[in-house]
N, C-alpha and C. Protein backbone atom coordinates (compact mmCIF):
# COMPACT_ATOMS: atom_id res chain seq x y z
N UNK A 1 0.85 -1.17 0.00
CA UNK A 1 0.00 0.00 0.00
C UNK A 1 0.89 1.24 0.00
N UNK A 2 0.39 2.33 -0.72
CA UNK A 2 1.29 3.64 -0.58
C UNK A 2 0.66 4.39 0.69
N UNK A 3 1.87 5.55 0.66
CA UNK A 3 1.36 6.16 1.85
C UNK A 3 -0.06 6.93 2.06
N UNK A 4 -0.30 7.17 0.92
CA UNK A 4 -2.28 7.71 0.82
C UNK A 4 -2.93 6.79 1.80
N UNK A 5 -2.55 5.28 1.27
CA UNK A 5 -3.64 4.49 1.79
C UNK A 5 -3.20 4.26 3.30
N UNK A 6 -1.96 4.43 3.52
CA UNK A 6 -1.72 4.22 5.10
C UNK A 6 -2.16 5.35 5.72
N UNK A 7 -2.03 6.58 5.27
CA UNK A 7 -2.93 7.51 6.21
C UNK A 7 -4.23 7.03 5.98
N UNK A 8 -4.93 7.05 5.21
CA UNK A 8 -6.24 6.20 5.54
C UNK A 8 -6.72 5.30 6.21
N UNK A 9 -6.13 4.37 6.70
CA UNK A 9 -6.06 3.49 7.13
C UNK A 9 -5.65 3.28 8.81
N UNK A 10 -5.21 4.39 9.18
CA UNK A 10 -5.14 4.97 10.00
C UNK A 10 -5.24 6.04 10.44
N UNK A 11 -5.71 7.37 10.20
CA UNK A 11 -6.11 8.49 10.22
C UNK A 11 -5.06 9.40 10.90
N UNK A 12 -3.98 8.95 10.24
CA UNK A 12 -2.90 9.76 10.19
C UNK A 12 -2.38 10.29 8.96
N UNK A 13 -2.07 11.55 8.99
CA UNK A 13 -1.29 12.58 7.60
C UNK A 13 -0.10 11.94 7.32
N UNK A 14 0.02 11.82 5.68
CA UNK A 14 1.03 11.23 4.82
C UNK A 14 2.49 12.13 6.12
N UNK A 15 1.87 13.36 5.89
CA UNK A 15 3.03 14.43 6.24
C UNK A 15 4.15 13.84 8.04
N UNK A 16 2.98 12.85 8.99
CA UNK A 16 3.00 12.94 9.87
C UNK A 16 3.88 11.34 9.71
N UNK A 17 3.33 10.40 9.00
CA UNK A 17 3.75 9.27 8.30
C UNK A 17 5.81 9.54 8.25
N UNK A 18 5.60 10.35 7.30
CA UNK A 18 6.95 10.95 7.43
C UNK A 18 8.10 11.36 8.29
N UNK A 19 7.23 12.18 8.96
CA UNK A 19 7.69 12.19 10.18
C UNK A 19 8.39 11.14 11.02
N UNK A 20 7.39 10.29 11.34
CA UNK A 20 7.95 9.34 12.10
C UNK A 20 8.94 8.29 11.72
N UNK A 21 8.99 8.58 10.61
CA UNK A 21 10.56 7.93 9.54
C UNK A 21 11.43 8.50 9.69
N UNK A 22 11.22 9.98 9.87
CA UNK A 22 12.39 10.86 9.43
C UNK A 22 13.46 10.43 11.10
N UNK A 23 12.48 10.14 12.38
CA UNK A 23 12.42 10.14 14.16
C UNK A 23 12.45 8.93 14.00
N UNK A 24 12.96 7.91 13.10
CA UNK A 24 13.21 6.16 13.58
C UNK A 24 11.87 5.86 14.20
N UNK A 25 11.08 6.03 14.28
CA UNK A 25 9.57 5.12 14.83
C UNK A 25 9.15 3.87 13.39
N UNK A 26 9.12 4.62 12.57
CA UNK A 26 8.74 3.38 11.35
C UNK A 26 10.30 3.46 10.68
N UNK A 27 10.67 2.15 10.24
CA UNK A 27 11.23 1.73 9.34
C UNK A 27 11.39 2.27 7.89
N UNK A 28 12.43 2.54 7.42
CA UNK A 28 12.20 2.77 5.79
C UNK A 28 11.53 1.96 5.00
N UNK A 29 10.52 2.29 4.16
CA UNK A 29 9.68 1.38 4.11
C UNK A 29 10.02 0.94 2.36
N UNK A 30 9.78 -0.20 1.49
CA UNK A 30 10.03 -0.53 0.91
C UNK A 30 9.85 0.42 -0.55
N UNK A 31 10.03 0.08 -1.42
CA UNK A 31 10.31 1.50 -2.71
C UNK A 31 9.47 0.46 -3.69
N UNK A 32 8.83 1.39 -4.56
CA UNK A 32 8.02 0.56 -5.24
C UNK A 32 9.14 0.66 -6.94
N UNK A 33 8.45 0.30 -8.03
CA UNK A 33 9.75 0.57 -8.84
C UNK A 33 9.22 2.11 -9.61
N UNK A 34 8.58 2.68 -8.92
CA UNK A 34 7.96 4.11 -9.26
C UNK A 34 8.76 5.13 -7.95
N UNK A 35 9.46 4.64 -7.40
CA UNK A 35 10.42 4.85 -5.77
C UNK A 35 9.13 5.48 -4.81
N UNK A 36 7.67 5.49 -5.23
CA UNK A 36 7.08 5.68 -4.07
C UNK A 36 7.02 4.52 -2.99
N UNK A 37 6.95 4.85 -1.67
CA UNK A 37 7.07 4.29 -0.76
C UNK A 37 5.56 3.07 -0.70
N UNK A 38 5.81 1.96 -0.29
CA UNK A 38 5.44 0.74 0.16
C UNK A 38 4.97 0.26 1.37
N UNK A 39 3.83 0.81 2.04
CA UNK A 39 3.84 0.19 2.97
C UNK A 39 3.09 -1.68 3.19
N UNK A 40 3.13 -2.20 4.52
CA UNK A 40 2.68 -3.20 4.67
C UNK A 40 1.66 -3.09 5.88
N UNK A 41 0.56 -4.24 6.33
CA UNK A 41 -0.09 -4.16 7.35
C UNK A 41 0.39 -4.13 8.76
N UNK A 42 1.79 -4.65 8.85
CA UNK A 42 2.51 -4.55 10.13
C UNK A 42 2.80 -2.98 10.38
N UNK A 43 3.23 -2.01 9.10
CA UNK A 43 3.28 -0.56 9.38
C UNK A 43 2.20 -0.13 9.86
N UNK A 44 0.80 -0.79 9.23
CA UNK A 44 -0.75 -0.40 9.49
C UNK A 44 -0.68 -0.31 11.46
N UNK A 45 -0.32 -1.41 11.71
CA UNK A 45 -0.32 -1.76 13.37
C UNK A 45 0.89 -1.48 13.85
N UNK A 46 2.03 -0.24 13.80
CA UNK A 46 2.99 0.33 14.40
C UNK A 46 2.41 1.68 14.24
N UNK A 47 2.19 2.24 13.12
CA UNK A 47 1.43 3.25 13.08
C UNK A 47 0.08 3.67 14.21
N UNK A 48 -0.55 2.57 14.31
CA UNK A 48 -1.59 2.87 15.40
C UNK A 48 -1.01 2.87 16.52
N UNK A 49 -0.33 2.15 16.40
CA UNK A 49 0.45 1.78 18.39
C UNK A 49 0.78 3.60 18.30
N UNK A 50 2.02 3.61 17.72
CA UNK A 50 2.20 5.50 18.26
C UNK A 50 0.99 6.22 18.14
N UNK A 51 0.37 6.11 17.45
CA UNK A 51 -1.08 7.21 17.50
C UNK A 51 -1.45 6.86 18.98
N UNK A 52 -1.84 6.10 19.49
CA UNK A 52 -2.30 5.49 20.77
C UNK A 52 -1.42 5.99 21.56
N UNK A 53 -0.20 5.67 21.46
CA UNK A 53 0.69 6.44 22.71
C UNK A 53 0.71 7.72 22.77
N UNK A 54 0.95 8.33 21.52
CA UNK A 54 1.16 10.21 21.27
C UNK A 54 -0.33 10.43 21.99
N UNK A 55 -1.46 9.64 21.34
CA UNK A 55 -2.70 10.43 22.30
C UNK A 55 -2.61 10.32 23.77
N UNK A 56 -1.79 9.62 24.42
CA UNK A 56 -2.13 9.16 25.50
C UNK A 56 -0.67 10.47 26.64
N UNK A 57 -0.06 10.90 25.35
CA UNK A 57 0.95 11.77 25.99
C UNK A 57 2.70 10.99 26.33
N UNK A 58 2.48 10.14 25.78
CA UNK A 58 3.78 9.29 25.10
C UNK A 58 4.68 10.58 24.58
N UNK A 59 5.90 10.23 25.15
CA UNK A 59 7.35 11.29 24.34
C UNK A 59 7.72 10.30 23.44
N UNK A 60 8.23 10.98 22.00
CA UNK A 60 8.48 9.94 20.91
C UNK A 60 9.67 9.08 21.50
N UNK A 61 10.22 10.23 22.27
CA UNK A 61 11.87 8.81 22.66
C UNK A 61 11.20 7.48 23.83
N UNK A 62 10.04 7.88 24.41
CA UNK A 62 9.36 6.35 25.17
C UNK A 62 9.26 5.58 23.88
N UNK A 63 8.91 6.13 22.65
CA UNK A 63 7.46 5.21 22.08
C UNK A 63 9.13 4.63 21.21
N UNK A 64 9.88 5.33 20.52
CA UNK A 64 11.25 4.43 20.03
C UNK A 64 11.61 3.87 21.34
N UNK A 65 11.78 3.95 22.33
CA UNK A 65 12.45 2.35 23.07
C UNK A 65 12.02 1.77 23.19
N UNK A 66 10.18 2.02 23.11
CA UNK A 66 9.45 0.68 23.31
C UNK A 66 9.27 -0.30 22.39
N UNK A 67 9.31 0.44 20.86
CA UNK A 67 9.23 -0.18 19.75
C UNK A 67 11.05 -0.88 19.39
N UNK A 68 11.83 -0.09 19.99
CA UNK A 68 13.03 -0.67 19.75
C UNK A 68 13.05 -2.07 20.51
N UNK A 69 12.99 -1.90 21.79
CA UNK A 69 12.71 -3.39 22.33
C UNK A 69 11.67 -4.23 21.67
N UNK A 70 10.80 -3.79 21.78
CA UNK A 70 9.91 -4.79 20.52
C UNK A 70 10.34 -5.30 19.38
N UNK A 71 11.13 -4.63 18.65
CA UNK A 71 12.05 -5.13 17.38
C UNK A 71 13.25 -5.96 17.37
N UNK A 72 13.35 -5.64 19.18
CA UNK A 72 14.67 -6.62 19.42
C UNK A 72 14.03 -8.02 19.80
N UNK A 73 13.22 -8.40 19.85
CA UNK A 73 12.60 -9.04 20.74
C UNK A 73 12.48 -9.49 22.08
N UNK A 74 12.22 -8.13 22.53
CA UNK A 74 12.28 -7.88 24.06
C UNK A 74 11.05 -7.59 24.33
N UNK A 75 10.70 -8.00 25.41
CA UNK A 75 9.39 -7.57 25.76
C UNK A 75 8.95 -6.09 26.48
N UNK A 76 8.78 -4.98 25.84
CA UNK A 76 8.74 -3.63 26.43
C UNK A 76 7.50 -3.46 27.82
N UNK A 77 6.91 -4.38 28.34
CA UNK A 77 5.79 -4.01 28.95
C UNK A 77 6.29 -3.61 30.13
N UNK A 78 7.13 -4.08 30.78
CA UNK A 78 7.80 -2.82 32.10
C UNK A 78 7.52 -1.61 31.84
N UNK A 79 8.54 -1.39 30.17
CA UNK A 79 8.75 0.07 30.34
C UNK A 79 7.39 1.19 29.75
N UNK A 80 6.28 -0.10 29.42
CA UNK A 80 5.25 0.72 28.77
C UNK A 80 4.45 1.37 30.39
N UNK A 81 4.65 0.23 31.55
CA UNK A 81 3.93 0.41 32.55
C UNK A 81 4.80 1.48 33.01
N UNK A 82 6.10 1.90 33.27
CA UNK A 82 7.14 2.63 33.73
C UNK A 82 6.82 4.16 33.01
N UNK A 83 6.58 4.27 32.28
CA UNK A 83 5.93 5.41 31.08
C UNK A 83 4.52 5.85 31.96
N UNK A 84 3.27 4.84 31.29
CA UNK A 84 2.15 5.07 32.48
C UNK A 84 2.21 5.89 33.63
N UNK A 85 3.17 5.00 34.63
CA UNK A 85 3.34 5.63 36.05
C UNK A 85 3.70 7.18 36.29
N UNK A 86 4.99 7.47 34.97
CA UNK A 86 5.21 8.69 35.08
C UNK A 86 3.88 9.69 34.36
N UNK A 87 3.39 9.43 33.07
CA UNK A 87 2.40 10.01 32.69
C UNK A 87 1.60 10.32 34.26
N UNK A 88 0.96 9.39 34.82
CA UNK A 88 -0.31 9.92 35.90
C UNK A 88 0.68 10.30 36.93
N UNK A 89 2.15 10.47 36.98
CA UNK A 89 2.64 11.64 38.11
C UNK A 89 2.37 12.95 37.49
N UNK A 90 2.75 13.13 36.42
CA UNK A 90 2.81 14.39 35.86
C UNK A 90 1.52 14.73 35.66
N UNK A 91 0.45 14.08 35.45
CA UNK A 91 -0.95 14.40 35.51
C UNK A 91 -1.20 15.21 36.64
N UNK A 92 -1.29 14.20 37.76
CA UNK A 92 -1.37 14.21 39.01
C UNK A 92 -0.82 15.62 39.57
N UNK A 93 0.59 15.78 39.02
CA UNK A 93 1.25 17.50 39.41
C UNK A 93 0.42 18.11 38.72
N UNK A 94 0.19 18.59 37.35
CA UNK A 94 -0.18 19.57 36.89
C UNK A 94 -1.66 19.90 37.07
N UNK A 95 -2.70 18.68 38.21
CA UNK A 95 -3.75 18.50 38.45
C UNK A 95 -3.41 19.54 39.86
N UNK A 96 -2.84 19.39 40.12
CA UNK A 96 -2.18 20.33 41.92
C UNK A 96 -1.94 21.07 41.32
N UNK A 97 -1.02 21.89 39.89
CA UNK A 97 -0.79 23.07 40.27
C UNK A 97 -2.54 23.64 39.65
N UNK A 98 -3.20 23.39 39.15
CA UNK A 98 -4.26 23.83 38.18
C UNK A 98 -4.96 24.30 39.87
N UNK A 99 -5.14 23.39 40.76
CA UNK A 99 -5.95 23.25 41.74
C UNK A 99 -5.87 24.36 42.20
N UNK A 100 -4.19 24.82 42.51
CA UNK A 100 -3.56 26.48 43.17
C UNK A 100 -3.71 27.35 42.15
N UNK A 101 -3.69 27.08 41.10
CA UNK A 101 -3.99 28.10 39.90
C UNK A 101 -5.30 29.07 40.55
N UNK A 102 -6.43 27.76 40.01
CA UNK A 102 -7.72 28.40 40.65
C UNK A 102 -7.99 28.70 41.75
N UNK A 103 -7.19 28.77 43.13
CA UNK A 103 -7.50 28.99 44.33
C UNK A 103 -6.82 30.40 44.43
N UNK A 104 -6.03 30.89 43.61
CA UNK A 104 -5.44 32.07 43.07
C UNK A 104 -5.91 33.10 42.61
N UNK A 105 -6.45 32.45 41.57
CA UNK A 105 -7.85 33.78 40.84
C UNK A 105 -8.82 33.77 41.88
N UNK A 106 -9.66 32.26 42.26
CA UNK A 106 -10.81 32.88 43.16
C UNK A 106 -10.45 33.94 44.12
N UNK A 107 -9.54 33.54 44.67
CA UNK A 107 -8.77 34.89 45.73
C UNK A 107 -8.97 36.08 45.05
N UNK A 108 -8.24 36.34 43.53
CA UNK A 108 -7.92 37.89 42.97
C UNK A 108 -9.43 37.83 42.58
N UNK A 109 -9.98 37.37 42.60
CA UNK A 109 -11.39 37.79 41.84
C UNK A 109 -12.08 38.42 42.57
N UNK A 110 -12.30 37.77 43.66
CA UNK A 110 -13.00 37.65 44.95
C UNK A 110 -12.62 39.51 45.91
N UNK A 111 -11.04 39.56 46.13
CA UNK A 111 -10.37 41.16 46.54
C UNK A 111 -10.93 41.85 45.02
N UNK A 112 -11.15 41.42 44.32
CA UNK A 112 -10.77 42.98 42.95
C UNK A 112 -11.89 42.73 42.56
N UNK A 113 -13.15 42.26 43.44
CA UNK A 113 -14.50 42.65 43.10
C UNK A 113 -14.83 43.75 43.75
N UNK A 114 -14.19 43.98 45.62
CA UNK A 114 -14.51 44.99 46.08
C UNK A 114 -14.00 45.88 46.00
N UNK A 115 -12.87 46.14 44.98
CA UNK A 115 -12.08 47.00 44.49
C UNK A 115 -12.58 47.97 43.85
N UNK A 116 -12.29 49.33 43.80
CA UNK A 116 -13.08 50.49 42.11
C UNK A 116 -13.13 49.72 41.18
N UNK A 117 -14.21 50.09 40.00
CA UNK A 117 -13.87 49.84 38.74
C UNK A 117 -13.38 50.91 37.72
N UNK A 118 -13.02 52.04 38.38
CA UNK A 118 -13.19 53.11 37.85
C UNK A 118 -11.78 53.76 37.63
N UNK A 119 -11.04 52.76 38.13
CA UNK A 119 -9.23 53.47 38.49
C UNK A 119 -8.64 53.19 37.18
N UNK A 120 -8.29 54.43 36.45
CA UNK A 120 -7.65 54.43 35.13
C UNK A 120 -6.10 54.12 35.62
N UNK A 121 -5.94 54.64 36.12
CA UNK A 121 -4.43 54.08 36.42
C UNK A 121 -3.96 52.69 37.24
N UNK A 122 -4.56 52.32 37.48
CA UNK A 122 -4.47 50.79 37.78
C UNK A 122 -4.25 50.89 39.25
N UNK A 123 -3.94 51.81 40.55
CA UNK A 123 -3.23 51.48 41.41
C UNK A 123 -4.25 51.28 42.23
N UNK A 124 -5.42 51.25 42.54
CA UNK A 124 -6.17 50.98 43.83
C UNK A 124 -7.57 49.97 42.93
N UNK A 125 -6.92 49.20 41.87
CA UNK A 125 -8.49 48.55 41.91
C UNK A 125 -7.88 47.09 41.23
N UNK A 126 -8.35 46.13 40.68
CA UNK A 126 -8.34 45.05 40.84
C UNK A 126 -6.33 44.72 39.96
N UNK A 127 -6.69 45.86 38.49
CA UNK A 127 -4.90 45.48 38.52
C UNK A 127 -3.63 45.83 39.50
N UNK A 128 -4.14 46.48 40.04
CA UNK A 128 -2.93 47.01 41.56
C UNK A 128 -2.86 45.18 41.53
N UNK A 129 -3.92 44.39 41.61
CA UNK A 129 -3.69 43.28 42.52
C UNK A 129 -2.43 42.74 41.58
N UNK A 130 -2.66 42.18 40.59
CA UNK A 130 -2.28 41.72 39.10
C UNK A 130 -0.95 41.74 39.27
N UNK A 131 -0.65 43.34 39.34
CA UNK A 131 0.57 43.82 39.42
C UNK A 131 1.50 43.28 40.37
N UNK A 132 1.21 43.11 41.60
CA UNK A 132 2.05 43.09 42.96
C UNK A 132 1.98 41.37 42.89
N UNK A 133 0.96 40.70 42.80
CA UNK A 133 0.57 38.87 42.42
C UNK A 133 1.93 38.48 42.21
N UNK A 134 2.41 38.55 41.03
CA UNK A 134 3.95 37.43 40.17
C UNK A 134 4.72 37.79 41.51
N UNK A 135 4.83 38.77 42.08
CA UNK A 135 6.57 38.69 43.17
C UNK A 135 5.92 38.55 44.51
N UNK A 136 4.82 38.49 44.80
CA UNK A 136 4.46 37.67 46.35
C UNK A 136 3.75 36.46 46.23
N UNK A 137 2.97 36.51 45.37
CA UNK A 137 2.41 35.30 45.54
C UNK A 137 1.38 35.18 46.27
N UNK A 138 0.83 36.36 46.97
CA UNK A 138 -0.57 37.48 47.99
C UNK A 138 -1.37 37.92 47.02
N UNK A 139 -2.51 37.88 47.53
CA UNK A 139 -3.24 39.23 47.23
C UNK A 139 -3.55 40.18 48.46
N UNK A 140 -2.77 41.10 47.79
CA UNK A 140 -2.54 42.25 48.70
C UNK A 140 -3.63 43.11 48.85
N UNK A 141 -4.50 43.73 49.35
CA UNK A 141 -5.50 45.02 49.22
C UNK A 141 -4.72 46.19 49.96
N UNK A 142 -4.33 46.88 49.07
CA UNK A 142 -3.86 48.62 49.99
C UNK A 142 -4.58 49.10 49.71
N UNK A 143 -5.51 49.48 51.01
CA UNK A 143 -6.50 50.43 50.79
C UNK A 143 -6.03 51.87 51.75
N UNK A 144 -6.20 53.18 51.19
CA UNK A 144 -5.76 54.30 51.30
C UNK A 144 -6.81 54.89 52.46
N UNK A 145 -6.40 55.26 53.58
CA UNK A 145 -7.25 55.76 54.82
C UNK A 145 -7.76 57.18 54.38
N UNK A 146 -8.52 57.62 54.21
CA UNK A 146 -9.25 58.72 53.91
C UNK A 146 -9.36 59.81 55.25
N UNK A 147 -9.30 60.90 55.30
CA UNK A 147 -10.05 61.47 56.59
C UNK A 147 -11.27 62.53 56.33
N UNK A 148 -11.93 62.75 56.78
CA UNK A 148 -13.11 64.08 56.69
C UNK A 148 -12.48 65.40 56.69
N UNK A 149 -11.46 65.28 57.10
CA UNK A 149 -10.54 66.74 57.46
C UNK A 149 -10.55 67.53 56.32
């Protein structure tokens, strides 16, 4: 099959096909006597395996050692589970920082509602907060004491 039909066949781009030739994931694939490329049904089912991993958040250098051991005839399933484990740490972190993300804004939202809306210059209403946020890591309210005097 040419590469048309292998992106078809898997709903991956000729362009992307390429790719993963150019990054050792597929094999050079056989030359027809027109030198377009040749694929076979075993490319059909390496091709899906990386689609499956890239969706799943696979780095191409996991998905070549896994397929490299596979080609050696080694059995990669440690390192597919070893991959996994790190995927749902890094989930898991960026699930914590998202968590402080939003406990961040609700905070700035929450001060720079009772803030002016009216401050063209930013210093007493919700961007004062904005501003001072990146180097403390607070939300600060300076509010300015007024007198009747």
């Amino acid at each position: 099959m040419f590469i048309r039909d292998l992106a078809q066949h898997t709903d991956i781009s000729a362009h992307t096909i390429r790719f993963y030739e150019a990054k050792g994931l597929l094999p050079a694939p056989q030359r027809a006597a027109n030198n377009y490329r040749q694929y076979t049904p075993t490319d059909v089912e390496r091709i899906r395996f990386i689609a499956s991993a890239r969706s799943l958040g696979f780095a191409l250098d996991d998905i070549a050692e896994i397929l490299t051991a596979r080609d050696q005839g080694i059995a990669p399933c440690q390192r597919v589970l070893d991959v996994i484990r790190q995927r749902l740490e890094a989930i898991d972190h960026r699930i914590a920082d998202l968590f402080a993300l939003r406990e961040s804004l609700a905070g700035l939202h929450a001060a720079g509602v009772t803030l002016p809306l009216d401050d063209i210059q930013g210093e007493h209403c919700v961007c004062s907060l904005l501003k001072t946020y990146r180097d403390t890591g607070k939300i600060t309210i300076q509010r300015e004491e007024f007198s009747d005097d």
